[in-house]
C-alpha atoms as a PDB file:
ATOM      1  CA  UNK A   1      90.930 111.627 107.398  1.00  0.00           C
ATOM      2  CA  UNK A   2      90.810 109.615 103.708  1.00  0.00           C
ATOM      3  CA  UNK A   3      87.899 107.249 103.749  1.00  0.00           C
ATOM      4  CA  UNK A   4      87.678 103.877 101.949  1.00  0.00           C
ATOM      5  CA  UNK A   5      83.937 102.712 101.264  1.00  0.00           C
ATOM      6  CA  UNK A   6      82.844  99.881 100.758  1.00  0.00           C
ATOM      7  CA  UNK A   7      80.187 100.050  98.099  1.00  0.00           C
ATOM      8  CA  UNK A   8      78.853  97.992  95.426  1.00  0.00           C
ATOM      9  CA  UNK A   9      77.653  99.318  91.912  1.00  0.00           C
ATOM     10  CA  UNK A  10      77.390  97.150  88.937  1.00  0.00           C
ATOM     11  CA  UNK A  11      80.393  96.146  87.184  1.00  0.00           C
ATOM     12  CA  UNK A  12      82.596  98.160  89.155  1.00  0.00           C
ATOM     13  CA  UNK A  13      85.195  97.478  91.942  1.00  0.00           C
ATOM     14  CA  UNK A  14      83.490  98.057  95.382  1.00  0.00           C
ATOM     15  CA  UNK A  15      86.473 100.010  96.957  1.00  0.00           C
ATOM     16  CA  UNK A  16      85.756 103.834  96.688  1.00  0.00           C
ATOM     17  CA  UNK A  17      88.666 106.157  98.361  1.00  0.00           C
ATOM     18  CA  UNK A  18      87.709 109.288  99.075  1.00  0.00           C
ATOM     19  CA  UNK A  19      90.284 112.639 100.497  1.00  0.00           C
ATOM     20  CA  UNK A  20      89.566 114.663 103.187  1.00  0.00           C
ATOM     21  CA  UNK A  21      86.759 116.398 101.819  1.00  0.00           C
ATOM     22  CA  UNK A  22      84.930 113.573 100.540  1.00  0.00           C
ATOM     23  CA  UNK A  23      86.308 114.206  97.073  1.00  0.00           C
ATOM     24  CA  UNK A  24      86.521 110.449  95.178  1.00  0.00           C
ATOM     25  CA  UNK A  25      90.011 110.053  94.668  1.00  0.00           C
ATOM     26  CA  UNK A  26      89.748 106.320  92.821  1.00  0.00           C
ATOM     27  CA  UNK A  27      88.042 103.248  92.342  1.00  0.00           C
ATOM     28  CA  UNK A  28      90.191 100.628  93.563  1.00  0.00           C
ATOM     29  CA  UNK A  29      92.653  99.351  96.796  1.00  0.00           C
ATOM     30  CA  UNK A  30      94.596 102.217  98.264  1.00  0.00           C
ATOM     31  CA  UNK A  31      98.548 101.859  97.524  1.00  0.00           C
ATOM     32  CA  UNK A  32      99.160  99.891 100.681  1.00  0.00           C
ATOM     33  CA  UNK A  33      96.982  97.278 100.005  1.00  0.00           C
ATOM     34  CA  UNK A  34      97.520  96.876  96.066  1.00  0.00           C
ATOM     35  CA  UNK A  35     100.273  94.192  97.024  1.00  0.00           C
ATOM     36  CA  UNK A  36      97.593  92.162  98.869  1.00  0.00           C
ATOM     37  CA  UNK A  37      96.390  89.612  96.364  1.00  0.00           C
ATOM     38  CA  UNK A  38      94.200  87.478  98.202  1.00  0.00           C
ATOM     39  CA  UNK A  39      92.064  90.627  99.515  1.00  0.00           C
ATOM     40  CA  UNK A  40      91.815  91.388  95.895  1.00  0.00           C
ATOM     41  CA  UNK A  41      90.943  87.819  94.900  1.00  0.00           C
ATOM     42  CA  UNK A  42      88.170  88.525  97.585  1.00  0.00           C
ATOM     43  CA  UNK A  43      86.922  91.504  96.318  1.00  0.00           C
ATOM     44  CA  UNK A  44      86.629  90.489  92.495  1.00  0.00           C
ATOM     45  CA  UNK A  45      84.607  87.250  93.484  1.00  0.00           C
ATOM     46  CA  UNK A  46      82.365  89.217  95.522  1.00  0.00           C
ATOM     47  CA  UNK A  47      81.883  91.993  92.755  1.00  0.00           C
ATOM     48  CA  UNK A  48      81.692  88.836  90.346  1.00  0.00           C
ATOM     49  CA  UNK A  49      78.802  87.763  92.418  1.00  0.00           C
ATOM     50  CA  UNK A  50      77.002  90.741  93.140  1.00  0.00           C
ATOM     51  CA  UNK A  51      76.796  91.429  88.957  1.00  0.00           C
ATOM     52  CA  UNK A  52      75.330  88.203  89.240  1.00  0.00           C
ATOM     53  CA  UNK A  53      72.485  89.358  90.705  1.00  0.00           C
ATOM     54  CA  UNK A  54      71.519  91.125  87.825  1.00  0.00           C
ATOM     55  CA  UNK A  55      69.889  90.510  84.264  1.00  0.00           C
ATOM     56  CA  UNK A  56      71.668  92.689  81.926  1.00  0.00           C
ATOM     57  CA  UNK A  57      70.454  91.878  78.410  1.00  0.00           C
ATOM     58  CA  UNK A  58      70.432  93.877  75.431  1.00  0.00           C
ATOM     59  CA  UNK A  59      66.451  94.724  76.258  1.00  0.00           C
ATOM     60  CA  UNK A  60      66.653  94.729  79.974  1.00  0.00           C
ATOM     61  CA  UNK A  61      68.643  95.235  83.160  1.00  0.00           C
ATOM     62  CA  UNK A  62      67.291  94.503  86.190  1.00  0.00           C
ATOM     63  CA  UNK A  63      68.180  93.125  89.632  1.00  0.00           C
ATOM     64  CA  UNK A  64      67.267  89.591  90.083  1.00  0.00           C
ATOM     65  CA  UNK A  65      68.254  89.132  93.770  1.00  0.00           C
ATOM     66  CA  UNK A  66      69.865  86.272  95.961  1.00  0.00           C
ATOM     67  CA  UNK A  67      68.653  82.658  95.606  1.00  0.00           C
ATOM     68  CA  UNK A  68      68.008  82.671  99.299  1.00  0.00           C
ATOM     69  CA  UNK A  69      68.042  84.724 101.963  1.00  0.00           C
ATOM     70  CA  UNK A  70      71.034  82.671 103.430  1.00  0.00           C
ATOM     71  CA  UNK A  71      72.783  83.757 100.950  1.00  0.00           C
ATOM     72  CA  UNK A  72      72.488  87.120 101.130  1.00  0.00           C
ATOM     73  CA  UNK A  73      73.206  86.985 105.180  1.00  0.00           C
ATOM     74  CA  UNK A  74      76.787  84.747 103.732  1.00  0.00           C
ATOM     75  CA  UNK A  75      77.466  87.598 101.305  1.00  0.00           C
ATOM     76  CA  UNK A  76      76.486  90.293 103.924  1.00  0.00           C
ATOM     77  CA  UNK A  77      79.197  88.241 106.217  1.00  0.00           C
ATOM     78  CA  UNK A  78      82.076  88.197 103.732  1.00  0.00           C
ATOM     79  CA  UNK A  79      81.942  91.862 103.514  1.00  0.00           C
ATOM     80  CA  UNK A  80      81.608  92.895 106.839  1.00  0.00           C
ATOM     81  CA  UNK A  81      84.765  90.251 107.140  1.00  0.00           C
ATOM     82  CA  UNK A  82      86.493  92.292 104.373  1.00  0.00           C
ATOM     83  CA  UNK A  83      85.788  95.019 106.542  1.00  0.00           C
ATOM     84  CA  UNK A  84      87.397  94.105 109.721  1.00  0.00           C
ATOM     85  CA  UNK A  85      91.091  93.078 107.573  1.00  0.00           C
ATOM     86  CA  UNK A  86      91.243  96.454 105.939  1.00  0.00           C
ATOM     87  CA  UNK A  87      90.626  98.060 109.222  1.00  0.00           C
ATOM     88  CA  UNK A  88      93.734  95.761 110.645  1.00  0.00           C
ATOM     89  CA  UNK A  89      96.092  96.302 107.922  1.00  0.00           C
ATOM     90  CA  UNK A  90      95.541  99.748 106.971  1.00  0.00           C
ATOM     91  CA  UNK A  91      96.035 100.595 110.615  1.00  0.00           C
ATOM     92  CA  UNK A  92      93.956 103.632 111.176  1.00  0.00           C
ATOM     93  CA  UNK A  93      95.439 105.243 107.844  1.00  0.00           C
ATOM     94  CA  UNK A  94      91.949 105.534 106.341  1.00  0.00           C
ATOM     95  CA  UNK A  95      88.586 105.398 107.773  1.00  0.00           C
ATOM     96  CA  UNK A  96      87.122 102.413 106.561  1.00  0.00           C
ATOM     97  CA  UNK A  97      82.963 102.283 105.995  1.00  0.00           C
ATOM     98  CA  UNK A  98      80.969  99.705 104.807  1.00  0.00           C
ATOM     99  CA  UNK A  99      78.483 100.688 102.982  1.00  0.00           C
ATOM    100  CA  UNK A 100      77.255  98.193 101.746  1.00  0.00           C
ATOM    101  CA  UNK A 101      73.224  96.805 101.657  1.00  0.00           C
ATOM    102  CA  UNK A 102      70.910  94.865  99.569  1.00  0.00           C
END
């Protein structure tokens, strides 16, 4: 079965799709959920806000962290959240892992 991870990385989209043998097929929603806007809307602010967490400067990079850790448990939330609707709407197409942890 294809897999779609849930995984953050700086500056990059945190939907991975992998094939059948765990072969990264592309870095961004699978065809039936490109139409979805508002799950995409989602997943850019989250991104937005996990590069946030960073200092990238042209002497350093490094991770600054949350502000709390209420925060983090909010951010934690929305993703597991994110989770749940692509399991719904992709309905079984794709195995869908979260991956995600700070």
């Amino acid at each position: 079965m294809k897999k779609l991870k849930l995984m953050l990385d700086y500056n990059c989209f945190p939907i991975w799709l992998y094939d059948e043998e765990d072969d990264l097929i592309d870095n961004d929603l699978p065809e039936e959920l490109k139409e979805d806007k508002e799950l995409d809307a989602r997943l850019m602010r989250l991104q937005s806000e996990y590069d946030e967490l960073f200092m990238n400067t042209d002497t350093e990079f490094k991770y600054k962290g949350f502000k709390s850790e209420r925060d983090k448990r909010h951010f934690l939330k929305e993703f597991a959240a994110i989770q749940d609707d692509m399991d719904a709407k992709l309905n079984g197409k794709y195995e869908v892992l979260n991956l995600i942890t700070l």
